[in-house]
N, C-alpha and C. Protein backbone atom coordinates (compact mmCIF):
# COMPACT_ATOMS: atom_id res chain seq x y z
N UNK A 1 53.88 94.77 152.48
CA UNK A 1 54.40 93.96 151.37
C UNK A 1 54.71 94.82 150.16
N UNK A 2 53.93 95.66 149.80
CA UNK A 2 54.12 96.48 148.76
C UNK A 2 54.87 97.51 148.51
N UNK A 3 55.11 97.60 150.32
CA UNK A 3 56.55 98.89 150.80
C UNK A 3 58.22 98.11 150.46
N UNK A 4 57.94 96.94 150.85
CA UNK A 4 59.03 96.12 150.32
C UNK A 4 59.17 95.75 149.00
N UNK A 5 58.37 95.49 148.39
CA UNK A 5 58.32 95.14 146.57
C UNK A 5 58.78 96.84 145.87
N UNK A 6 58.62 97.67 146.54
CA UNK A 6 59.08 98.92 145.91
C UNK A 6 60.49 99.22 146.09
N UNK A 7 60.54 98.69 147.29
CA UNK A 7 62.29 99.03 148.02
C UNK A 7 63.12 98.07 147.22
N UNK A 8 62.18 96.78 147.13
CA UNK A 8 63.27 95.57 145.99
C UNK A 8 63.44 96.07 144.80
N UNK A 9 62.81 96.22 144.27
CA UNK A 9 63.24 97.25 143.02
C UNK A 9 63.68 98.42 142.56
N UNK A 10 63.68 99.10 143.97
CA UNK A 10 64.56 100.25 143.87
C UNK A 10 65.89 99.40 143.44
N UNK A 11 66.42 98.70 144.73
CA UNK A 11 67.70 98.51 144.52
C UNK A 11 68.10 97.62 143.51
N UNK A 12 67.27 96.89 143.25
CA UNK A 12 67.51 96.05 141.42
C UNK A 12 67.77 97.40 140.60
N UNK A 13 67.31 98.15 140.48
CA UNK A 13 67.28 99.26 139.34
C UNK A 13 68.60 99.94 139.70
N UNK A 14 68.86 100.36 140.89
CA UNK A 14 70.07 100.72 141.26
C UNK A 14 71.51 99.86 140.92
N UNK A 15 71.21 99.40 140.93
CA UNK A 15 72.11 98.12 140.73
C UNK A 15 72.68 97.52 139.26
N UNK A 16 71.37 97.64 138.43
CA UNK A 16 71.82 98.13 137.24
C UNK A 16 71.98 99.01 136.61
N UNK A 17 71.83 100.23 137.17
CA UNK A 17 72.75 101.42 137.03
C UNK A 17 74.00 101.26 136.96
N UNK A 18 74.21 100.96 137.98
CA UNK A 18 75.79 100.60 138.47
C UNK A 18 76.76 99.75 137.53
N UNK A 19 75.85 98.69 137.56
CA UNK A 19 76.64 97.34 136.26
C UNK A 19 76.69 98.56 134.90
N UNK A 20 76.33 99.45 134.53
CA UNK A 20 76.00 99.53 133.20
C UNK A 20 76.95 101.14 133.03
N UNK A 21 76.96 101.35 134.58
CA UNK A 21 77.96 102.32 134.43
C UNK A 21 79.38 101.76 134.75
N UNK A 22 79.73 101.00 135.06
CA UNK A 22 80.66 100.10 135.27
C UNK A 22 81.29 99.61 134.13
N UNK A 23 80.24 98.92 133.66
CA UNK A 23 80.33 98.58 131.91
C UNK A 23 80.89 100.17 130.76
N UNK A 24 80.46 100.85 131.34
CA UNK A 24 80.93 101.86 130.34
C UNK A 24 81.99 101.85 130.42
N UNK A 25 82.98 102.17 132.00
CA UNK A 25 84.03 102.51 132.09
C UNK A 25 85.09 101.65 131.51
N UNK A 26 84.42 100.48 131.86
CA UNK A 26 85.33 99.31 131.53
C UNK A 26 85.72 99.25 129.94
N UNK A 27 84.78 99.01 129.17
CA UNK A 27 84.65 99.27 127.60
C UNK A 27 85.24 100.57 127.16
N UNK A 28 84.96 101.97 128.01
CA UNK A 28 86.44 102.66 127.68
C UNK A 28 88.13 102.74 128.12
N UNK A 29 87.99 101.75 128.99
CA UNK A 29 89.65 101.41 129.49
C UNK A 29 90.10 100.52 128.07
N UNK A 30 89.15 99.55 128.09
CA UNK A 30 89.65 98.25 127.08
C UNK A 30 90.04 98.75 125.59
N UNK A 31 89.53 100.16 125.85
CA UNK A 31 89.89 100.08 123.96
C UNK A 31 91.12 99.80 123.60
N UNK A 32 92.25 100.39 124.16
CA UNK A 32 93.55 100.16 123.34
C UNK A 32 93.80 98.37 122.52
N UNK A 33 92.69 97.76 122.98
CA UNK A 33 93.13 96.52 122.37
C UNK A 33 92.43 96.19 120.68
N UNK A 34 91.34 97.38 121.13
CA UNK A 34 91.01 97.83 119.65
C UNK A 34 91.69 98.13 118.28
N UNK A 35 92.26 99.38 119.03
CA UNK A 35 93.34 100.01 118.45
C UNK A 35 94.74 99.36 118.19
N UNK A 36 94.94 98.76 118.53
CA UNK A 36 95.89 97.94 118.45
C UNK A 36 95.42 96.58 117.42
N UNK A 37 94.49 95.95 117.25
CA UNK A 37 93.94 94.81 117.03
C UNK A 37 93.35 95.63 115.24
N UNK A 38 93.11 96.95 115.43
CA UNK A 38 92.39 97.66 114.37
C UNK A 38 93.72 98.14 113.22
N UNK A 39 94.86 98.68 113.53
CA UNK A 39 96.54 99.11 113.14
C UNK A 39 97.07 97.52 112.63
N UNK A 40 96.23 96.51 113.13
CA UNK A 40 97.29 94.98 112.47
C UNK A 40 96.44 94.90 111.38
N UNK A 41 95.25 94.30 111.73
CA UNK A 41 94.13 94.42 110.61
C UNK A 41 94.22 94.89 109.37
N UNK A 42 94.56 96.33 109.87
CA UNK A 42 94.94 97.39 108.26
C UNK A 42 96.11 97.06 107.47
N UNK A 43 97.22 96.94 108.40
CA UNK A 43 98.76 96.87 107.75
C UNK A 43 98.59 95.52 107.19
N UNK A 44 98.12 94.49 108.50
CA UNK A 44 97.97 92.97 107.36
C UNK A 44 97.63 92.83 106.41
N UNK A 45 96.09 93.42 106.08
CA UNK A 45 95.18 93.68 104.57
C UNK A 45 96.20 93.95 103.74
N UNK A 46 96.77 95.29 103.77
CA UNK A 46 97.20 95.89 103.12
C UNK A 46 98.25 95.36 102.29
N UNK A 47 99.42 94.77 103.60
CA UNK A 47 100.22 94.07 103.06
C UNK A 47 99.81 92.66 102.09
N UNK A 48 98.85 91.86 102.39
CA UNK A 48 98.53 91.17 101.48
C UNK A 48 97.75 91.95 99.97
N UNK A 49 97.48 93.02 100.09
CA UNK A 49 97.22 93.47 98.76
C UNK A 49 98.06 93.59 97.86
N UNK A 50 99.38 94.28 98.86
CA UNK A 50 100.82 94.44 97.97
C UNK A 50 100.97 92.76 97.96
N UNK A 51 100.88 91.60 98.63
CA UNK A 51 102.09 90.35 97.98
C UNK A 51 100.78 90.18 96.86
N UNK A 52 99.63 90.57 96.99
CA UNK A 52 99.30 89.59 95.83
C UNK A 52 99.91 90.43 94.14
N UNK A 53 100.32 91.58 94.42
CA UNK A 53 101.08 91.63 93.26
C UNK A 53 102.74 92.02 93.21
N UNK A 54 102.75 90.77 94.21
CA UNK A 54 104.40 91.21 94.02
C UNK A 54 105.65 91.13 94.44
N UNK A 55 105.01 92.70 95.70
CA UNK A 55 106.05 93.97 96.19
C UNK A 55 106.29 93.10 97.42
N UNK A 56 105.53 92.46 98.06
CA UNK A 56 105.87 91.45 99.33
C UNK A 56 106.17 89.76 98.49
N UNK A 57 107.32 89.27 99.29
CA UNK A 57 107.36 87.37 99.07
C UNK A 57 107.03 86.80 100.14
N UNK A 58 106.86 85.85 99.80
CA UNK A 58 106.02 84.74 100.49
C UNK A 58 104.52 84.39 100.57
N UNK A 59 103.97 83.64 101.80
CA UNK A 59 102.42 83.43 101.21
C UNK A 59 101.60 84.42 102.64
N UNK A 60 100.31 84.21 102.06
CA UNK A 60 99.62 84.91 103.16
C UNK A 60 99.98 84.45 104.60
N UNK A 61 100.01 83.13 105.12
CA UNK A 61 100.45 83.10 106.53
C UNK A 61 101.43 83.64 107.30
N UNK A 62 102.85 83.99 106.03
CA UNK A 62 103.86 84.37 107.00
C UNK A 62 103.47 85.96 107.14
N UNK A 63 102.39 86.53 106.62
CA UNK A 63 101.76 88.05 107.27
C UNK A 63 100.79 87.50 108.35
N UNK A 64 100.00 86.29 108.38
CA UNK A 64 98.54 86.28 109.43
C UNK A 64 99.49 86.05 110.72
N UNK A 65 100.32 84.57 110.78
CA UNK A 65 100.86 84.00 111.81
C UNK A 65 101.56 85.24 112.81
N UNK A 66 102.12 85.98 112.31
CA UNK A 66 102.64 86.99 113.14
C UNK A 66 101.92 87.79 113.66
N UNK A 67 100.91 88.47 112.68
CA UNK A 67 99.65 89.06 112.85
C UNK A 67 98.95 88.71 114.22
N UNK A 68 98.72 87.00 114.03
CA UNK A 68 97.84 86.83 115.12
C UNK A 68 98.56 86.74 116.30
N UNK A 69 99.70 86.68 116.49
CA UNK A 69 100.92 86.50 117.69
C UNK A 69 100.34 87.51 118.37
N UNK A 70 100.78 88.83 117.41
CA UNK A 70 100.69 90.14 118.00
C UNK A 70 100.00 90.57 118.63
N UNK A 71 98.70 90.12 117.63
CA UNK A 71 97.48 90.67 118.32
C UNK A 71 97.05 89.79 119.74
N UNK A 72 97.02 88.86 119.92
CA UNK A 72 96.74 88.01 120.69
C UNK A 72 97.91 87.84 122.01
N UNK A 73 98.77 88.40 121.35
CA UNK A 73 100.17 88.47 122.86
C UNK A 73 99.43 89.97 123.58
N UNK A 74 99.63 90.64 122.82
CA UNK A 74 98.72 91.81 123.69
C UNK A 74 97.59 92.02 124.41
N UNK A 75 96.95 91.15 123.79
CA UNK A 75 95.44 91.19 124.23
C UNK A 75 95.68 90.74 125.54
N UNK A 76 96.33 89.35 126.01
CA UNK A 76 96.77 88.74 126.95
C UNK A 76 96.98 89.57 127.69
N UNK A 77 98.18 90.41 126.92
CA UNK A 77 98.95 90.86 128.46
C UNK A 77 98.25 92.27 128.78
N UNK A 78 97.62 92.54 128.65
CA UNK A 78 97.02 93.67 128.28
C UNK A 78 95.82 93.86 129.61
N UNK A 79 95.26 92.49 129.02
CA UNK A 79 94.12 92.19 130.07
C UNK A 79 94.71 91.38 131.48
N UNK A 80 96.11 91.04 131.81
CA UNK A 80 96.54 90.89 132.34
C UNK A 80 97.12 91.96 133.41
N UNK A 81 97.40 92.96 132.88
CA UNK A 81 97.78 94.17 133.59
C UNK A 81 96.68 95.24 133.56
N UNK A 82 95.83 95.50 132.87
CA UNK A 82 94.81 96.16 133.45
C UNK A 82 93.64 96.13 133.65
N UNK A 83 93.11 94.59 133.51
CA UNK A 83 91.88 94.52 133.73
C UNK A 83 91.79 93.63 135.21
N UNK A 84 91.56 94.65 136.08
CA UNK A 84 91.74 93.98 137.62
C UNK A 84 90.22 93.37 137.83
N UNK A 85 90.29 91.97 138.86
CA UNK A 85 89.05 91.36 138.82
C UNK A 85 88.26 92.74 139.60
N UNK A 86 86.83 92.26 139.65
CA UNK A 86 85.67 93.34 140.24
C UNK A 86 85.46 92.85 141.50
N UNK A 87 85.18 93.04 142.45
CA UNK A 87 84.72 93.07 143.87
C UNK A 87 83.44 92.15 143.71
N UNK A 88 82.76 93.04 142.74
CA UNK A 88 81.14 92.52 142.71
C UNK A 88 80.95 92.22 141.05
N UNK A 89 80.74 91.18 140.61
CA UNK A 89 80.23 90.45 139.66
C UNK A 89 79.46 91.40 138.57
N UNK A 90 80.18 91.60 137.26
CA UNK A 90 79.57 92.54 136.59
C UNK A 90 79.06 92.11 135.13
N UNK A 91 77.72 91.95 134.76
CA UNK A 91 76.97 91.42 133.81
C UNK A 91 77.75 92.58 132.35
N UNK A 92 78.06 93.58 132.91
CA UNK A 92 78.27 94.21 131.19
C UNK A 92 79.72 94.27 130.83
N UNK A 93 80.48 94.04 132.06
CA UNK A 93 81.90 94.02 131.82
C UNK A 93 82.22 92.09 131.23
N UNK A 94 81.63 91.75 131.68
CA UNK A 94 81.84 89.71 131.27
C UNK A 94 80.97 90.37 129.92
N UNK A 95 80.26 90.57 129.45
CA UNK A 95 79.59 90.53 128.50
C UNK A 95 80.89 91.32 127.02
N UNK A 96 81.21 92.52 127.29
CA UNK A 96 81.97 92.54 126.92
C UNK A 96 83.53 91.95 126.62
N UNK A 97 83.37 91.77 127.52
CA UNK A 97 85.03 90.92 127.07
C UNK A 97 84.85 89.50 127.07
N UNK A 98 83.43 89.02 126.60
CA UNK A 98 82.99 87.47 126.29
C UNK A 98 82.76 87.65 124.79
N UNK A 99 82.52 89.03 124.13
CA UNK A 99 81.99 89.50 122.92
C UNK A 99 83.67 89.41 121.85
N UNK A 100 84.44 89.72 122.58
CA UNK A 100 86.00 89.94 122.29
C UNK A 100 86.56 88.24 121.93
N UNK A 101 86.22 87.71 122.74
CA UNK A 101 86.73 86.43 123.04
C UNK A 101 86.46 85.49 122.47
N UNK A 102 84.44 85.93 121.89
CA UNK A 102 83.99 84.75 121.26
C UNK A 102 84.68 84.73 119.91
N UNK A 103 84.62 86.77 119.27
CA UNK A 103 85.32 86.55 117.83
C UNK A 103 86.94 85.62 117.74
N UNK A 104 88.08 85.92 118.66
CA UNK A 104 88.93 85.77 118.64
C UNK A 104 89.01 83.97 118.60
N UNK A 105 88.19 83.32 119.26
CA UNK A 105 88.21 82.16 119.20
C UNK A 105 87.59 81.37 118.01
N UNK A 106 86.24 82.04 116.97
CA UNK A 106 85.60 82.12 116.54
C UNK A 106 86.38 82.40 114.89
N UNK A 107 87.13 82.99 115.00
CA UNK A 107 88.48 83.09 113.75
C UNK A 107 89.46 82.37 114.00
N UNK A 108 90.23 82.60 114.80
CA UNK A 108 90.96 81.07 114.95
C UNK A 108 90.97 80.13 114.71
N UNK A 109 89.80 79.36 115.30
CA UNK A 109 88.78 78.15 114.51
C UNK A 109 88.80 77.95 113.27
N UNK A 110 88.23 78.66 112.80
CA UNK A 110 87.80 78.79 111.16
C UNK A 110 89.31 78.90 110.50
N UNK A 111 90.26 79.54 110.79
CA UNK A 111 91.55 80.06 110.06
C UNK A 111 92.29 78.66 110.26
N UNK A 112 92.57 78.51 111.88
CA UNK A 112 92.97 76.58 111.93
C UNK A 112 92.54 76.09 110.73
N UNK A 113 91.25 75.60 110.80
CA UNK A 113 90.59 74.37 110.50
C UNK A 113 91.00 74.49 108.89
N UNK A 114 90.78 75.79 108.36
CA UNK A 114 90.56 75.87 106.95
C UNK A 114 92.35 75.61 106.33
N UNK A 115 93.38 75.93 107.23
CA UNK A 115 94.06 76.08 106.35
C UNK A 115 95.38 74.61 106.90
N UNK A 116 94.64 73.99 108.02
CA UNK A 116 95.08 72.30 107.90
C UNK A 116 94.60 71.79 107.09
N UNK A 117 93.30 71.67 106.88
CA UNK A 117 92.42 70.75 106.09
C UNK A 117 92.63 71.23 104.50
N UNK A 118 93.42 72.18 104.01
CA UNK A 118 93.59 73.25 103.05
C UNK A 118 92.26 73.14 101.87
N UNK A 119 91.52 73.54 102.86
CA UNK A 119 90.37 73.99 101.68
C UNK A 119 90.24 75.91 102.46
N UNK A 120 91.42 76.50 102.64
CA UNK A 120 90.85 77.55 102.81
C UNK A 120 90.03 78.60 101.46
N UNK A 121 88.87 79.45 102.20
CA UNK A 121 88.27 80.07 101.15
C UNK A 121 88.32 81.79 101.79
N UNK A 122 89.00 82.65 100.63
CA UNK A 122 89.14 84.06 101.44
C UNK A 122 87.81 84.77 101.78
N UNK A 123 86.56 84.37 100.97
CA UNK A 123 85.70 84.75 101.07
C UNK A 123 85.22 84.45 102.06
N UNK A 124 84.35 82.95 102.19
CA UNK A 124 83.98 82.46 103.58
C UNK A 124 84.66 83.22 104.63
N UNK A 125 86.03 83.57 104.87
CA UNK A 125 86.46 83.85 106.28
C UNK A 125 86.28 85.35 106.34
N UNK A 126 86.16 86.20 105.28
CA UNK A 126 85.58 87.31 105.25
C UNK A 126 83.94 87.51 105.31
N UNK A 127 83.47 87.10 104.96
CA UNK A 127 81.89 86.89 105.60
C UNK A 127 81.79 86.90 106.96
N UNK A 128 82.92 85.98 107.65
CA UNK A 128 82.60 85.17 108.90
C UNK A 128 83.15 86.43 109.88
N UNK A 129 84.25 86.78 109.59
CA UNK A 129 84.91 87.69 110.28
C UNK A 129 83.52 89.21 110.48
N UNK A 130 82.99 89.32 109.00
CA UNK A 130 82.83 90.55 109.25
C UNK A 130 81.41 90.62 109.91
N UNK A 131 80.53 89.49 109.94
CA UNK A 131 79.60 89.04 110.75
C UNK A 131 79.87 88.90 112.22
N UNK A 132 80.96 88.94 112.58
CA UNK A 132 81.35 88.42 114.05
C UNK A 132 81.71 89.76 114.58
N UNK A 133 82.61 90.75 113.67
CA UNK A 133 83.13 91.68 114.21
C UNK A 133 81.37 92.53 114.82
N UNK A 134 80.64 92.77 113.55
CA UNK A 134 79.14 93.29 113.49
C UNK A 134 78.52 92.83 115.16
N UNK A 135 78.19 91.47 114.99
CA UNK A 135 77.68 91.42 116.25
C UNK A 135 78.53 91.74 117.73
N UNK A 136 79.97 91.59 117.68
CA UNK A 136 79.88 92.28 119.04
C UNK A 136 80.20 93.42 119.18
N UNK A 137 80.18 94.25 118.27
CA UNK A 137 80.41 95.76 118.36
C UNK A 137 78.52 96.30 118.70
N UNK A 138 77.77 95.43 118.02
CA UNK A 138 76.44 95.31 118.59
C UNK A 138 75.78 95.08 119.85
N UNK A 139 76.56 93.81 120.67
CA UNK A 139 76.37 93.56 122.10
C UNK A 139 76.76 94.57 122.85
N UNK A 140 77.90 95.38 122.44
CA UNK A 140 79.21 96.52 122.97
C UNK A 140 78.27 97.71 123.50
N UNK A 141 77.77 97.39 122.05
CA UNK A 141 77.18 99.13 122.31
C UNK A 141 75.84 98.78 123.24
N UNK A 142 75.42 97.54 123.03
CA UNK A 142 73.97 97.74 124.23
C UNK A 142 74.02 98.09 125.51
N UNK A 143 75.17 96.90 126.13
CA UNK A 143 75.44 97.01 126.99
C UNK A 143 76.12 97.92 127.89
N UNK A 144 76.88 98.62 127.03
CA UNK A 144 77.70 99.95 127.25
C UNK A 144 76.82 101.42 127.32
N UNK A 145 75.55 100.82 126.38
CA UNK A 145 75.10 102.43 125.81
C UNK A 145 76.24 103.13 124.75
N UNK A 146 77.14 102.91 124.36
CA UNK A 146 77.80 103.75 123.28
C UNK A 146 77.28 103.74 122.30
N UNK A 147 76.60 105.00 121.77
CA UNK A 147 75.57 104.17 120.22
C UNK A 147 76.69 104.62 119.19
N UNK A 148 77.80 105.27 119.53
CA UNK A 148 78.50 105.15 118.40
C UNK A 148 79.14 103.92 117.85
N UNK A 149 79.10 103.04 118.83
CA UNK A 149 79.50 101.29 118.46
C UNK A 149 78.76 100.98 117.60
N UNK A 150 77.38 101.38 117.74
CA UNK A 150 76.35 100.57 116.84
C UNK A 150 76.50 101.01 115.48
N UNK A 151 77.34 102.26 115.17
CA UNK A 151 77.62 102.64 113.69
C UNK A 151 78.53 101.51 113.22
N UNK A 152 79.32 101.22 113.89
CA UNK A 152 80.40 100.37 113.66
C UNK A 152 79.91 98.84 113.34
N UNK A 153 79.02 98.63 114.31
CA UNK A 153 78.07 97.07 113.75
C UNK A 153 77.88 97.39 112.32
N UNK A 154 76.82 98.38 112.22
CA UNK A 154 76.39 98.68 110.76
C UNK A 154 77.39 98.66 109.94
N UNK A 155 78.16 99.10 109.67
CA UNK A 155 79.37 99.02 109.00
C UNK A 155 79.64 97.94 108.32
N UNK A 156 79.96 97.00 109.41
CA UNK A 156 80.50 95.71 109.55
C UNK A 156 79.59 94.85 108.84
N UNK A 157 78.05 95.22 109.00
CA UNK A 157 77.63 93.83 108.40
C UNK A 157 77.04 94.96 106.72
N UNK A 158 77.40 95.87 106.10
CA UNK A 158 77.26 96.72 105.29
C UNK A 158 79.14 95.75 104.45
N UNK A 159 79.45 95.80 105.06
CA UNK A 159 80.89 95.31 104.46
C UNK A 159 80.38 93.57 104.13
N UNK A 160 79.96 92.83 104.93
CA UNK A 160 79.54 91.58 104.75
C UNK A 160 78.27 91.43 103.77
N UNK A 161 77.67 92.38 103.30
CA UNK A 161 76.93 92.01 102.18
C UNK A 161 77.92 92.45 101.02
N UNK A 162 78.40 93.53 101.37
CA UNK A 162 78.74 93.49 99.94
C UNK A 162 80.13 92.80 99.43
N UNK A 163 80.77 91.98 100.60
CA UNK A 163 81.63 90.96 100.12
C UNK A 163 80.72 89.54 99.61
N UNK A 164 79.73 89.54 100.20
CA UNK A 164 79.34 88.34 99.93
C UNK A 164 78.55 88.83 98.31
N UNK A 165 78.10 89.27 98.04
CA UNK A 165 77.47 89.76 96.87
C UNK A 165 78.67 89.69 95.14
N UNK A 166 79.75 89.81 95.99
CA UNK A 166 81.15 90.07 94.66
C UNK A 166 80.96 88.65 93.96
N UNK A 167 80.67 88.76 92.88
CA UNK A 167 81.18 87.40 91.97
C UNK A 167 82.39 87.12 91.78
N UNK A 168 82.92 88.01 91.82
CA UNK A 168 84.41 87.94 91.57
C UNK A 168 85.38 88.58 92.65
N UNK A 169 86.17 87.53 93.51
CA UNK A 169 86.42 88.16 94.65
C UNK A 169 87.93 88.57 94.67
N UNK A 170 88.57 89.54 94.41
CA UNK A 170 89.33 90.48 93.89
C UNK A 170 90.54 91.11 94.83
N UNK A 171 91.58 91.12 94.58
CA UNK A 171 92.51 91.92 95.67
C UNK A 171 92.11 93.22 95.76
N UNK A 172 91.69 93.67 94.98
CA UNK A 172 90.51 95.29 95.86
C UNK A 172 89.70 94.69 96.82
N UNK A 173 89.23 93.81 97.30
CA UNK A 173 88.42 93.37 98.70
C UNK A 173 89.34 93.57 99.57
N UNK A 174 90.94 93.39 100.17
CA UNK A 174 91.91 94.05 100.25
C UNK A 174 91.96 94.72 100.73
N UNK A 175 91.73 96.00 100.65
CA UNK A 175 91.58 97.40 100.19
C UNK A 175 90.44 97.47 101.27
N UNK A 176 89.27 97.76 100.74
CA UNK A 176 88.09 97.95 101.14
C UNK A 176 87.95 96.80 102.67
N UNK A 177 88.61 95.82 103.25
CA UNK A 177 89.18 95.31 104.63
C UNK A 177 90.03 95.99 105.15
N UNK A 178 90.90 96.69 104.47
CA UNK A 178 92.11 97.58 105.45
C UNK A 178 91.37 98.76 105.94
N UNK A 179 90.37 99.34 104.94
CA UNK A 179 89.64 100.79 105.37
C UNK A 179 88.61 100.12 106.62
N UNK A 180 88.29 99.23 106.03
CA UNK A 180 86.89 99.20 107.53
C UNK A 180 87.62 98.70 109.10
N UNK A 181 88.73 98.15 108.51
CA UNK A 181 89.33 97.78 109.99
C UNK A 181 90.24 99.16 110.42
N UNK A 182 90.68 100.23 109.81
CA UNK A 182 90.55 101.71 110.58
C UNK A 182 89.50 102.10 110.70
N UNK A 183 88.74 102.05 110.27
CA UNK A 183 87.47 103.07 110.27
C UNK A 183 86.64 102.22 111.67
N UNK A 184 86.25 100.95 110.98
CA UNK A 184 85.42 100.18 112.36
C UNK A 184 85.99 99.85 113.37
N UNK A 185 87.31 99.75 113.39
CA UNK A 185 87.99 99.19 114.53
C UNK A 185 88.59 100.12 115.56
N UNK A 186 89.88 100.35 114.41
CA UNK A 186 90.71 101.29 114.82
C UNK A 186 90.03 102.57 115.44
N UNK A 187 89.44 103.40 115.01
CA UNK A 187 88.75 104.68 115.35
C UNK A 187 87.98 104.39 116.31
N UNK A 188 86.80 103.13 116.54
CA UNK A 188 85.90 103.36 117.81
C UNK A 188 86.80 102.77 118.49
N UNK A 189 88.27 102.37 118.92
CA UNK A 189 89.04 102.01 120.11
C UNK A 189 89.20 103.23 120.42
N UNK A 190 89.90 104.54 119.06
CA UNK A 190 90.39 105.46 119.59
C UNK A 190 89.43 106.76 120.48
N UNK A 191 88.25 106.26 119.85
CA UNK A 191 86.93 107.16 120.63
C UNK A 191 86.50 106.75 121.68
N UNK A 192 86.91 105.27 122.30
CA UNK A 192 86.47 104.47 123.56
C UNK A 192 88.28 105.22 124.27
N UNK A 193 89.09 105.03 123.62
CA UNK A 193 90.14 105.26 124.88
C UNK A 193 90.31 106.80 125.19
N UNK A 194 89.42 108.03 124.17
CA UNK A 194 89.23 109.30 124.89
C UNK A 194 88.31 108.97 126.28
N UNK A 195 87.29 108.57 125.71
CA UNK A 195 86.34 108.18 126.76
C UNK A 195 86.90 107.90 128.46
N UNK A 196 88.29 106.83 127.91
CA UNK A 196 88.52 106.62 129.48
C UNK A 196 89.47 107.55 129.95
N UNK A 197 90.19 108.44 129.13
CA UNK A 197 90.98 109.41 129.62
C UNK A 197 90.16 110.76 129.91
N UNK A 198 88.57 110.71 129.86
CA UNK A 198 87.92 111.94 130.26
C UNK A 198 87.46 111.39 131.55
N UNK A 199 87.33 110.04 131.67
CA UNK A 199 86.62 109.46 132.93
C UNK A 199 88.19 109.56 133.99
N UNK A 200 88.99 108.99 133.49
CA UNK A 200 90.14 109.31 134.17
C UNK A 200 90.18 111.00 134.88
N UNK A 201 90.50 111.11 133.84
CA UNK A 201 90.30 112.53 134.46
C UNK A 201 89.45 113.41 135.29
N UNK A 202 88.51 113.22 134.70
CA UNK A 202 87.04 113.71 135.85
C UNK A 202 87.43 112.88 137.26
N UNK A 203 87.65 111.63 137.51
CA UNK A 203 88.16 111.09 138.94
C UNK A 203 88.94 111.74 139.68
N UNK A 204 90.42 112.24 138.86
CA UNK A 204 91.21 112.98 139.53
C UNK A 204 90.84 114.08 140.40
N UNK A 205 90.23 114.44 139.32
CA UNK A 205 89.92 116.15 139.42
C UNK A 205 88.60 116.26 140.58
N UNK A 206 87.30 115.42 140.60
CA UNK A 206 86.70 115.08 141.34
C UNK A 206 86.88 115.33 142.80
């Protein structure tokens, strides 16, 4: 009995090896949607920093609505063409791209709701955002092992205190959203998609 309770847990342990190396690879294929999702982020901010004095016309939606097209047409097709189903059922790859999915649905929501019902508030959705981004760059990195993700959580909820802390909430918040969405976004996609072009590579070459 005890020769078997050792052998069962060999292969449990084995097994999550596997899921977790699996999970890595996967989380470095997926970045480009980072990077991509991290380049709108910035230019959007940004551009709403310039309309609020000015240099852009119109209102904030005709920058989000397109914004979110973009980002969200890609993501689609994206995960449509390269994220092929798994053979065998993988706890860190669903975990990840459930972490992606919850924010995306999770802003949406909030961006809908707030700006039918027009009580939108820029603050609230910056809190919300930067709390959401925090935790799954948090799940990312557990499950992945990338602890450079987990800088990026920190970040994220380092940005959410100190938006929430502003008495006065300012088109320099702006600003300081365009930098963290290169810095948190943009950059750990671009350090996850070396990742899969060294794993790529090592296969070949293998």
């Amino acid at each position: 009995m005890n020769s078997i309770t050792a052998h069962s847990a060999a292969e449990d342990l084995a097994l999550i090896r596997s899921m977790m190396e699996a999970g890595r690879q996967k989380a470095a294929f997926d970045g480009a949607h980072l990077v991509v999702w991290g380049a709108v982020l910035m230019v959007c901010y940004f551009m709403q920093y310039m309309q609020v004095f000015g240099y852009i016309p119109g209102t904030p939606l005709w920058i989000w609505l397109p914004a979110f097209a973009v980002g969200w047409g890609f993501s689609l097709l994206y995960r449509r063409g390269a994220c092929e189903p798994a053979s065998v059922p993988n706890i860190a790859v669903r975990a990840y791209n459930a972490a992606w999915l919850a924010v995306g649905i999770t802003m949406l929501l909030h961006f809908g709701a707030a700006v039918v019902s027009g009580v939108f508030d820029a603050k609230a959705i910056t809190v919300l955002a930067c709390g959401v981004f925090a935790c799954a760059f948090y799940v990312i990195s557990i499950v992945t092992e990338l602890r450079a993700l987990r800088l990026a959580s920190v970040g994220w909820w380092g940005v959410l205190v100190y938006a929430t802390i502003q008495a006065q909430y300012d088109a320099e918040m702006l600003l300081v959203l365009a930098a963290a969405s290169a810095l948190l976004v943009l950059l750990p996609g671009q350090m996850m998609r070396r990742l899969a072009n060294q794993h790529n590579t090592t296969a070949v070459t293998a």
